[in-house]
Protein backbone atom coordinates (compact mmCIF):
# COMPACT_ATOMS: atom_id res chain seq x y z
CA UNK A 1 -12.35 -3.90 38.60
CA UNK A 2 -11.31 -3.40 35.13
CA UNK A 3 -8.22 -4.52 34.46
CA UNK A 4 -5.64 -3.93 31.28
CA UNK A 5 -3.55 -6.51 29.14
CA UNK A 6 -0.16 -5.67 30.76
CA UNK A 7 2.10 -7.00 27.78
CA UNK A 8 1.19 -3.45 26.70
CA UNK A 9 3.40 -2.29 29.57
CA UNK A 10 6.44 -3.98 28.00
CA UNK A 11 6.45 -2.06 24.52
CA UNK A 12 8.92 0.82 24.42
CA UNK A 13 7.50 4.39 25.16
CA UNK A 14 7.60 5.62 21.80
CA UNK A 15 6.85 3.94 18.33
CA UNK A 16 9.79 4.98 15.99
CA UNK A 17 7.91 6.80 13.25
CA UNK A 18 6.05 8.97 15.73
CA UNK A 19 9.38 9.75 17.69
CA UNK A 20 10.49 11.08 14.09
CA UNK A 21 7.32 12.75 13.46
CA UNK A 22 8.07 14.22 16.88
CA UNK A 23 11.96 15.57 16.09
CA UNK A 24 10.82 16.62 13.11
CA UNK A 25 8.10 19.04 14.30
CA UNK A 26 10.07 20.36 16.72
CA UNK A 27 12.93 21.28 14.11
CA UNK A 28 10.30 22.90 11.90
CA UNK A 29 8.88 24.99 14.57
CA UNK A 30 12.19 25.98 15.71
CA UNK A 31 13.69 26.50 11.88
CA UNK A 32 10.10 28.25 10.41
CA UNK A 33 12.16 28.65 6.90
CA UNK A 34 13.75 25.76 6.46
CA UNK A 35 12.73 23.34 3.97
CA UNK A 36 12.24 19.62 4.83
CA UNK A 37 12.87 16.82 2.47
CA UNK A 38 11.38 13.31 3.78
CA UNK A 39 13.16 10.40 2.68
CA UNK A 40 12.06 8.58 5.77
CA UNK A 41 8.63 6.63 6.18
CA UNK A 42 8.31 4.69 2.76
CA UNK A 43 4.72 6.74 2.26
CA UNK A 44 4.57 6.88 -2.40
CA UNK A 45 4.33 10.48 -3.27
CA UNK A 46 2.76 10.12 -6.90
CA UNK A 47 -1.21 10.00 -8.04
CA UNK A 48 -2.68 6.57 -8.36
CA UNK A 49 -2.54 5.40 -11.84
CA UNK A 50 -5.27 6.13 -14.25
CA UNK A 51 -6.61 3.21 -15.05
CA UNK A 52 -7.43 2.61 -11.25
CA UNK A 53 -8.59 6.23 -11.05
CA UNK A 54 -11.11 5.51 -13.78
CA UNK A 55 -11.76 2.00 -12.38
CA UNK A 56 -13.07 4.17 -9.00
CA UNK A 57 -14.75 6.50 -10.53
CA UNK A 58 -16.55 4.03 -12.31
CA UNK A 59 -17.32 2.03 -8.80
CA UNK A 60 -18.49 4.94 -7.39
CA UNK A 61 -21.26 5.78 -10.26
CA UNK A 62 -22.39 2.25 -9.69
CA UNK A 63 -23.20 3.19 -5.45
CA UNK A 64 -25.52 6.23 -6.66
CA UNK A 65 -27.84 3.78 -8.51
CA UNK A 66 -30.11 1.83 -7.18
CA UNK A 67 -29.58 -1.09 -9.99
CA UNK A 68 -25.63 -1.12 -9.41
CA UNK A 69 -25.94 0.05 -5.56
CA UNK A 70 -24.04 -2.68 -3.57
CA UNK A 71 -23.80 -3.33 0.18
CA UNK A 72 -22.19 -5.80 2.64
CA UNK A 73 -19.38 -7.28 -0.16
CA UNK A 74 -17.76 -10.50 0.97
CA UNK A 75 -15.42 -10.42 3.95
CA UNK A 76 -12.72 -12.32 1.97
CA UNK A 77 -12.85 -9.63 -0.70
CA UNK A 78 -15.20 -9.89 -4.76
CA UNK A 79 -14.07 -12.84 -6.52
CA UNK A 80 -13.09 -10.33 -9.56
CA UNK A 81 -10.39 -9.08 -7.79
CA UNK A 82 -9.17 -12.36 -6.00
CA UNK A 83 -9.10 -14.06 -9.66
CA UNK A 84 -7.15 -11.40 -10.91
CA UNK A 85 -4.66 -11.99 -8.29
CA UNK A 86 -4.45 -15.13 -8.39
CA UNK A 87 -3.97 -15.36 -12.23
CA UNK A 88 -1.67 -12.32 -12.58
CA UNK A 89 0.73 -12.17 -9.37
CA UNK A 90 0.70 -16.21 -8.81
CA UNK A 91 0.04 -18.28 -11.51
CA UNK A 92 1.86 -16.33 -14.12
CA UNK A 93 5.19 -16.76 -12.36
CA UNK A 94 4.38 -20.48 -11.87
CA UNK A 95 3.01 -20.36 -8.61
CA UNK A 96 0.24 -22.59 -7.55
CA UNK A 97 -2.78 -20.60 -5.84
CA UNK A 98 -6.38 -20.16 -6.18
CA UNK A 99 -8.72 -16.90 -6.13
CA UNK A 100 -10.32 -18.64 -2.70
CA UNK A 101 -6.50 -18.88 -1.49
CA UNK A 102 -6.82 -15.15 -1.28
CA UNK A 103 -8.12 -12.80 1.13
CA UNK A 104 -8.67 -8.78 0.39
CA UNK A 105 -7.99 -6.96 3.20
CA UNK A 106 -7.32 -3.36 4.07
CA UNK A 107 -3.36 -3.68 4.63
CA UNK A 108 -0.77 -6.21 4.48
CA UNK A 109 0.37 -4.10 8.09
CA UNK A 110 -2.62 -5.27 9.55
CA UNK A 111 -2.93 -8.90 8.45
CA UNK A 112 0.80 -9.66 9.25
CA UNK A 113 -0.30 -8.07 12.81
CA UNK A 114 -3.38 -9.58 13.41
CA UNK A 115 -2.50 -13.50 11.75
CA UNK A 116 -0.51 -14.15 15.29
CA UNK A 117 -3.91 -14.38 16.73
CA UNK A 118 -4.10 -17.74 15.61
CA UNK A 119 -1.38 -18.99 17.11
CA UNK A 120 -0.89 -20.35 20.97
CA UNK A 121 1.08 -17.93 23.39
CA UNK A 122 3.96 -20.41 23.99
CA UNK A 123 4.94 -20.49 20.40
CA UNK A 124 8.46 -19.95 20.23
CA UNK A 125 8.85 -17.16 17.66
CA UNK A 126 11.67 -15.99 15.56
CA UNK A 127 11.82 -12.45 14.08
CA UNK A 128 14.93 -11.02 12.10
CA UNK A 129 16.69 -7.95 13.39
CA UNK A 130 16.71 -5.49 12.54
CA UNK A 131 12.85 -5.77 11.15
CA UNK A 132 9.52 -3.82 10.57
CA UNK A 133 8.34 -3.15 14.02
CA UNK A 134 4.78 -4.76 13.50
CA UNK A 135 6.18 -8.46 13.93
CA UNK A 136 7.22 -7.84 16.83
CA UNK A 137 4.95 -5.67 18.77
CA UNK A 138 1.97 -7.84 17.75
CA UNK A 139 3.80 -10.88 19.13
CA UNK A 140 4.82 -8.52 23.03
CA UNK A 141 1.23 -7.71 22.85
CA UNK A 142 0.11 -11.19 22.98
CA UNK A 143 2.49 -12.17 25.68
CA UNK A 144 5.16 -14.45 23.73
CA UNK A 145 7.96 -12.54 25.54
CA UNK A 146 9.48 -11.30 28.41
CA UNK A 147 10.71 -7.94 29.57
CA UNK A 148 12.89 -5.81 27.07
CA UNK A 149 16.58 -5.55 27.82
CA UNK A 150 19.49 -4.14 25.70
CA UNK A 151 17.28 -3.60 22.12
CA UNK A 152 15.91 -7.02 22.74
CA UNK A 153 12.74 -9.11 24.45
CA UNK A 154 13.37 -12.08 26.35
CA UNK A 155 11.77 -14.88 24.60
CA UNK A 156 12.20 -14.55 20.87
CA UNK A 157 14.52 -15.91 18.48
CA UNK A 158 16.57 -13.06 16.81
CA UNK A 159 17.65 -13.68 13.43
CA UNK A 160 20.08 -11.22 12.75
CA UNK A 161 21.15 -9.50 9.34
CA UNK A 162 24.57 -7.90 9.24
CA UNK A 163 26.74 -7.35 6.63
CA UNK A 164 28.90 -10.29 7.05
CA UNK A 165 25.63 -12.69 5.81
CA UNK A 166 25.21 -9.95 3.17
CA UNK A 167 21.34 -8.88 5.15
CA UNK A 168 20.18 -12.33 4.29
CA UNK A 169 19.72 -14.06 8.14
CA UNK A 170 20.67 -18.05 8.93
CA UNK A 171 18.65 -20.42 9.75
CA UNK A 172 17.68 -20.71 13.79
CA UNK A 173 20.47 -22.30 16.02
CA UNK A 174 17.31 -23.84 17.96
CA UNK A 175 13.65 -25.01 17.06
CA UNK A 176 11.35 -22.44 16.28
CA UNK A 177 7.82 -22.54 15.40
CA UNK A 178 6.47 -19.55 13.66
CA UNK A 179 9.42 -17.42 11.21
CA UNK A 180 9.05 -13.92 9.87
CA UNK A 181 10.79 -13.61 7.01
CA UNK A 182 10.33 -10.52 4.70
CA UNK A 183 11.90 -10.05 1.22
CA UNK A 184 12.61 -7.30 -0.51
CA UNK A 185 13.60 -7.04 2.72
CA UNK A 186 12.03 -3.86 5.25
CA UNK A 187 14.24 -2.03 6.31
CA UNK A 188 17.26 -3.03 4.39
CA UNK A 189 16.52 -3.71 0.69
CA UNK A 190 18.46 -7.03 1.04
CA UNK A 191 17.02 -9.77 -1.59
CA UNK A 192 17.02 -13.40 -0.92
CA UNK A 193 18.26 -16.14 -3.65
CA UNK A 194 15.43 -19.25 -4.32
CA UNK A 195 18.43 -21.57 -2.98
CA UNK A 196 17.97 -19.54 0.09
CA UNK A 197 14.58 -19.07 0.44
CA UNK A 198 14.33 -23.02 -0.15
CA UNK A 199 16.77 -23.90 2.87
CA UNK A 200 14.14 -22.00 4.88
CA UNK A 201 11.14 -24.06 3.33
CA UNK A 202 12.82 -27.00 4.33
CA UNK A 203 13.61 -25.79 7.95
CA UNK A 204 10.06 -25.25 8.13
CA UNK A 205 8.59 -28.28 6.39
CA UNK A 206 11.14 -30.65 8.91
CA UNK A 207 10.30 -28.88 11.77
CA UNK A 208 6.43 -28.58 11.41
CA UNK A 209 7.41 -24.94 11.31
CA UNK A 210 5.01 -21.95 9.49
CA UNK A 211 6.70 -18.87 7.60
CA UNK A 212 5.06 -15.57 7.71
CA UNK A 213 6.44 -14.14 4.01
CA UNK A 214 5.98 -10.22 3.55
CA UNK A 215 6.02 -9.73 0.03
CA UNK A 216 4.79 -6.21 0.35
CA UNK A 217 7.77 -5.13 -2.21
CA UNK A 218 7.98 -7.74 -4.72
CA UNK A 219 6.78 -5.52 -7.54
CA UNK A 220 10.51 -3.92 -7.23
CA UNK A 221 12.12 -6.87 -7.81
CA UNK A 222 13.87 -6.48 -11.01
CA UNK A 223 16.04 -9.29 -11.45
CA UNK A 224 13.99 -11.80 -12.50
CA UNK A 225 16.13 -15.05 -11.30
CA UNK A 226 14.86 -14.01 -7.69
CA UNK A 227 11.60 -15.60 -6.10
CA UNK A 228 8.55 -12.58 -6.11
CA UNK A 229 6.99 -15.03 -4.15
CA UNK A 230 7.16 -18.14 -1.36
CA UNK A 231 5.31 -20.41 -3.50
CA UNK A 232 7.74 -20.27 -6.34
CA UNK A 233 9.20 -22.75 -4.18
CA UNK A 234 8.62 -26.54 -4.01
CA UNK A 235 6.65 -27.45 -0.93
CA UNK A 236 5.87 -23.69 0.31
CA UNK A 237 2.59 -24.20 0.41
CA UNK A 238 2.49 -26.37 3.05
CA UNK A 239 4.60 -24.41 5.28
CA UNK A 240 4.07 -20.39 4.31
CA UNK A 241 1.36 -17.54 4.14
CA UNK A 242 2.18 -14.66 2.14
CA UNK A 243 1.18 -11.04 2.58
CA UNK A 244 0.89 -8.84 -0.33
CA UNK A 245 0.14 -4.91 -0.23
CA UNK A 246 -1.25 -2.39 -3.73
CA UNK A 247 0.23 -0.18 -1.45
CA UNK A 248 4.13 0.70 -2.96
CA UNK A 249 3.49 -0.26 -6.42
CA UNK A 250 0.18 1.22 -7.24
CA UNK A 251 -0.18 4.07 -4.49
CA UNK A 252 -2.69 2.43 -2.55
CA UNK A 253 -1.13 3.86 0.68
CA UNK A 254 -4.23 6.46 1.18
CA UNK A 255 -6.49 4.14 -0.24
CA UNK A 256 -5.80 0.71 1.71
CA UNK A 257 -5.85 -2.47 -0.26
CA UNK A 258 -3.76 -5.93 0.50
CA UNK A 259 -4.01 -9.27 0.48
CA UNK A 260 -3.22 -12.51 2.63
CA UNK A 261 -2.57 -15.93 0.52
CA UNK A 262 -3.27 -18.98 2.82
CA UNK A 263 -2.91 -22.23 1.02
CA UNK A 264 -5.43 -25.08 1.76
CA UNK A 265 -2.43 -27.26 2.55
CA UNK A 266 -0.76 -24.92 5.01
CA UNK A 267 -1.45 -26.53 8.57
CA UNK A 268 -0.61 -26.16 12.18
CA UNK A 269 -1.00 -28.21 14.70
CA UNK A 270 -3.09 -28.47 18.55
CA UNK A 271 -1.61 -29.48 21.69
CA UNK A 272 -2.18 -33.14 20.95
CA UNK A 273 -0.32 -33.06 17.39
CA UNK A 274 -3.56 -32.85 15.29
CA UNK A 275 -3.49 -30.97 12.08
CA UNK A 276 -5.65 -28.39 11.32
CA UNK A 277 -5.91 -26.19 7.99
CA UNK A 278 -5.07 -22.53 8.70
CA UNK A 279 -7.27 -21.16 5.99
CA UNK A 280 -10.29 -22.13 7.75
CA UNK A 281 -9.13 -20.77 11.01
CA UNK A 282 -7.90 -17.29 9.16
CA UNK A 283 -11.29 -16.81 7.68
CA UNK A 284 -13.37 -17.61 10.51
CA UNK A 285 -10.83 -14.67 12.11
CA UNK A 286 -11.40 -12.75 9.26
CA UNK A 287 -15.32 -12.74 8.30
CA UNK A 288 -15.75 -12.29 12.48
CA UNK A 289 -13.44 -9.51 12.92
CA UNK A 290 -13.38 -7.73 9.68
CA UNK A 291 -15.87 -6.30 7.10
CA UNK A 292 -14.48 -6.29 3.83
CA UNK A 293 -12.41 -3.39 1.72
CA UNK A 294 -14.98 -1.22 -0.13
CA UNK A 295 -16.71 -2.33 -3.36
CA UNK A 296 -14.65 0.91 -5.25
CA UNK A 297 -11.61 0.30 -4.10
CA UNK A 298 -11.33 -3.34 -5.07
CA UNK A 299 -12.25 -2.24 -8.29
CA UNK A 300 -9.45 0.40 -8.45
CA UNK A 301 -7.15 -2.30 -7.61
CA UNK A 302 -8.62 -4.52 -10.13
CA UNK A 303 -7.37 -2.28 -12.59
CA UNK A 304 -3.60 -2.70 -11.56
CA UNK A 305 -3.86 -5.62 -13.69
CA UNK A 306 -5.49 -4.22 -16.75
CA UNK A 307 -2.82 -3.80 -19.96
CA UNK A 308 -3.51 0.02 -19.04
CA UNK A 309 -2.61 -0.74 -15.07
CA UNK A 310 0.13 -2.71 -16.10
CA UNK A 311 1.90 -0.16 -17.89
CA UNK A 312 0.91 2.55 -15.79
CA UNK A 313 2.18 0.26 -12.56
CA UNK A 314 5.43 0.12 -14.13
CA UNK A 315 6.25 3.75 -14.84
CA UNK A 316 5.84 4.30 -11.36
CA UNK A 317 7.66 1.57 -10.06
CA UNK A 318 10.94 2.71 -12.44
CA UNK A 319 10.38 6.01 -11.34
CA UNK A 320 10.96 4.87 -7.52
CA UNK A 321 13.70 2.85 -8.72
CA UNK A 322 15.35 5.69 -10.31
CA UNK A 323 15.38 7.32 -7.35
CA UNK A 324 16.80 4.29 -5.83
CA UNK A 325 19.13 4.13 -8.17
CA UNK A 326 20.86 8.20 -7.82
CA UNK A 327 20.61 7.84 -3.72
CA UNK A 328 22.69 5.04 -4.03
CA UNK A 329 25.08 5.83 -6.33
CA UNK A 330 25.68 9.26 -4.38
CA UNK A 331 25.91 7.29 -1.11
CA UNK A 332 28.37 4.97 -2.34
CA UNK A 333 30.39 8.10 -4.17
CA UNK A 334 30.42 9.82 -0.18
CA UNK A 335 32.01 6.45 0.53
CA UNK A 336 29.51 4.40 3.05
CA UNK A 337 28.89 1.23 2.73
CA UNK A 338 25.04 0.36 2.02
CA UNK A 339 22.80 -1.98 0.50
CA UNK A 340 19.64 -2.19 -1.20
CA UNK A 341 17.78 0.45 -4.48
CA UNK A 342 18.89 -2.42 -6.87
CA UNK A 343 15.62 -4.81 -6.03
CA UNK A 344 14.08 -2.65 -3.46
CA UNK A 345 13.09 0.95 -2.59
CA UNK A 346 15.20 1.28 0.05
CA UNK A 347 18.69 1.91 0.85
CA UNK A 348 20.56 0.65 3.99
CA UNK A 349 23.08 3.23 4.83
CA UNK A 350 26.01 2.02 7.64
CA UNK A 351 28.25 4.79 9.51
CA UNK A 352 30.42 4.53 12.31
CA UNK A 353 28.24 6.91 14.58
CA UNK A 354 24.85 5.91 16.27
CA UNK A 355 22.09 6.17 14.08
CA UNK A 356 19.98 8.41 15.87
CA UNK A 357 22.82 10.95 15.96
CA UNK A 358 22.67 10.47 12.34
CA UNK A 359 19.43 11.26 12.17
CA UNK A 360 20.29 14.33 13.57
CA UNK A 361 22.85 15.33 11.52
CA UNK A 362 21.50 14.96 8.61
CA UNK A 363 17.83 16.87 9.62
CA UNK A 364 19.67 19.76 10.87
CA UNK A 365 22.34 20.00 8.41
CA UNK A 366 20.36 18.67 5.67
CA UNK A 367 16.81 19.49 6.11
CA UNK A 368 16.75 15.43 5.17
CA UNK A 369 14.69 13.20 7.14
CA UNK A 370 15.74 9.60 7.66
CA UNK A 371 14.44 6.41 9.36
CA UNK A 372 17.22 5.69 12.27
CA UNK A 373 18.42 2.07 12.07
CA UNK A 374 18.09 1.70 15.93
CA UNK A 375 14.39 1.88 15.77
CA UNK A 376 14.41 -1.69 13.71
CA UNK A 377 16.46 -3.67 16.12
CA UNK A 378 19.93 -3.93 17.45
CA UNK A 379 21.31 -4.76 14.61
CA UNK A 380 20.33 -1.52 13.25
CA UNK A 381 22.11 0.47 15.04
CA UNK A 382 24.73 2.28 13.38
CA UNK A 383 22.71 2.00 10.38
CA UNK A 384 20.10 4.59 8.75
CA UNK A 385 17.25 4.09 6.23
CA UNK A 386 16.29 6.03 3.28
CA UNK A 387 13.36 5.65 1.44
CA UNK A 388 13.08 6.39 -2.37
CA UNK A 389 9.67 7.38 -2.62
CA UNK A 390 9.94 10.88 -3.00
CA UNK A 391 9.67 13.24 -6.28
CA UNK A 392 12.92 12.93 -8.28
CA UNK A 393 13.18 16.61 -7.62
CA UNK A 394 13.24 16.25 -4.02
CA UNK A 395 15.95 13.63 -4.71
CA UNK A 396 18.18 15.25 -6.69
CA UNK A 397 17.57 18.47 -4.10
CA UNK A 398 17.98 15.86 -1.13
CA UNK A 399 21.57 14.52 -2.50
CA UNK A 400 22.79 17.53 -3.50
CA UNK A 401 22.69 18.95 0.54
CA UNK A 402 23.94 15.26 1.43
CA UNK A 403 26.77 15.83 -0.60
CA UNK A 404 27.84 19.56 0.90
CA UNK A 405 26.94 17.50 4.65
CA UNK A 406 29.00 14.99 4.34
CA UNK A 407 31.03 15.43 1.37
């Protein structure tokens, strides 16, 4: 008979952004005139810019010609748009990494899911808390834990991020082989130092240890003595793969575009201790299991890095941060404590009331839709998310019913 992976059976009933899709259908079918404002899921609200509109266009008027027409692209993505990455988001900060160091994919939510593949099941894994749910359903679905008790699975490491280490987690009490470590941080907005970020390099590099490093939000950072990427530091690319997303910065959301850096150098290991290169095991995993991001698309996100792009990228990434910018300031004026919309689109909002009761509150008293902390880990709870990807309308609307809801 056919029989089913049960590691499925171990992930919780609901997956938190469909349990808030769920509340909030049911309060707009049972409040027909309210208005909603979603400050939620971190989905951008504005166009793409123009220079990658005109960049697809363009693509597209090549596929209706025979003499431009392409097919089948490579798997690891067109070598115009991996040079451009490599020269623009890499090299210019310093960073040593090649165009075939890069690998175009269709989200950075699927690569940091599917790159656990690689890995054996008795890895011991360690995943901060609270965290972006992918890292750690990926790794129940494989098997690398045991049941789920109390907000947590048996079986992974739990880095935590509280207040008291200002969001930024400490390095593992015990040995760990495979780290998640994701900065701007999702869901807090916490940023991480390059003393810090080295400490964890060095964990890795002594322990024979490999960091997973989402990157997705790097384009926010705006203080520019922080790493925007792993490789900024000394010896990361023996030890790290970074994940990159078009997504936040250029609007790619609807349009699906990433990338996965995997240094030649960056090894793991078989049962016997021999070393083996993990970009030739990702691409094999890669060019069997996925088919490359369309020819027009990767042009469109060529154009991010055009002088055009790069202008247009940044007036969209200030206006997020603008946003950031008033939530915050009104949250701190209501008097919570909260972190994040300095470096990062998000703000990390802490009460003294369960987050999913805050969640409540402020949907039916509000009309303002929030991520609940709980649904990133244990250490989220208490806590709520917003997300500053919204129209600054809807922001200013948003705070102003904050205000008369908890004013």
């Amino acid at each position: 008979m056919i029989t089913i992976n049960e590691h499925y059976l171990k992930l919780q009933a609901s997956y938190l952004f469909s349990d808030i899709a769920r509340r909030v259908a049911a309060f707009q079918e049972a409040n027909p005139g309210r208005e909603v404002i979603r400050l939620g899921i971190g989905d951008v609200t504005r166009a793409l810019p123009k220079a990658c509109i005109e960049a697809f266009h363009k693509a597209v008027d090549e596929m209706a010609d025979d003499s431009t027409f392409r097919g089948y692209g490579p798997e690891q993505g067109y070598s115009f748009l991996r040079e451009a990455i490599a020269r623009h988001d890499f090299q210019a900060r310093g960073a040593e990494v090649a165009p075939d160091e890069v690998f175009v994919s269709d989200g950075a939510k699927c690569d940091t899911g599917n790159i656990q593949e690689l890995f054996a099941a008795g890895i011991r894994v360690a995943i901060p808390d609270p965290v972006y749910p992918v890292y750690l359903d990926t790794n129940v679905m494989a098997g690398r834990t045991g049941s789920f008790s109390d907000g947590r699975y048996q079986g992974i490491v739990y880095l935590e991020s509280t207040r008291e280490n200002n969001y930024v987690p400490d390095l593992p009490a015990e040995r760990v082989d495979l780290i998640y470590l994701c900065f701007p941080n999702n869901p807090t907005g916490s940023t991480i130092t390059r003393e810090q970020l080295a400490t964890w390099v060095q964990y890795a590099r002594d322990h024979r240890a490999l960091i997973l490093f989402d990157a997705a939000y790097a384009a926010f950072i705006r203080d520019d003595a922080l790493p925007q990427s792993i490789y900024e530091i000394q010896g990361a690319r023996e030890v790290a793969v970074e994940f990159r997303s078009f997504s936040k910065n250029a609007g790619f959301t609807g349009t699906r575009c990433a990338y996965t850096v995997v240094p030649r150098e960056c090894m793991a290991y078989d049962a016997a201790g021999g070393r083996h290169a993990l970009h030739g095991l990702w691409n094999r995993r890669h060019s069997t299991k996925f088919n490359g991001v369309s020819y027009p698309v990767q042009r469109a996100a060529e154009a991010v890095y055009s002088e055009e792009g790069k202008a247009q990228i940044r007036e969209l990434v200030d206006y997020y941060m603008q946003n950031a910018a008033l939530i915050a300031e009104v949250i701190g004026g209501l008097g919570f404590h909260s972190v994040g919309g300095k470096n990062a689109p998000y703000i990390w909002i802490g009460s003294d009331r369960d987050s999913w009761q805050f969640f409540d509150q402020l949907l039916n008293e509000a009309g303002v839709v929030c991520t609940p902390g709980a649904g990133f880990g244990r250490c989220g709870r208490g806590y709520i998310r917003l997300s500053a990807f919204n129209s600054r309308a809807n922001v200013e609307k948003a705070m102003e019913r904050l205000r008369r809801a908890l004013g």
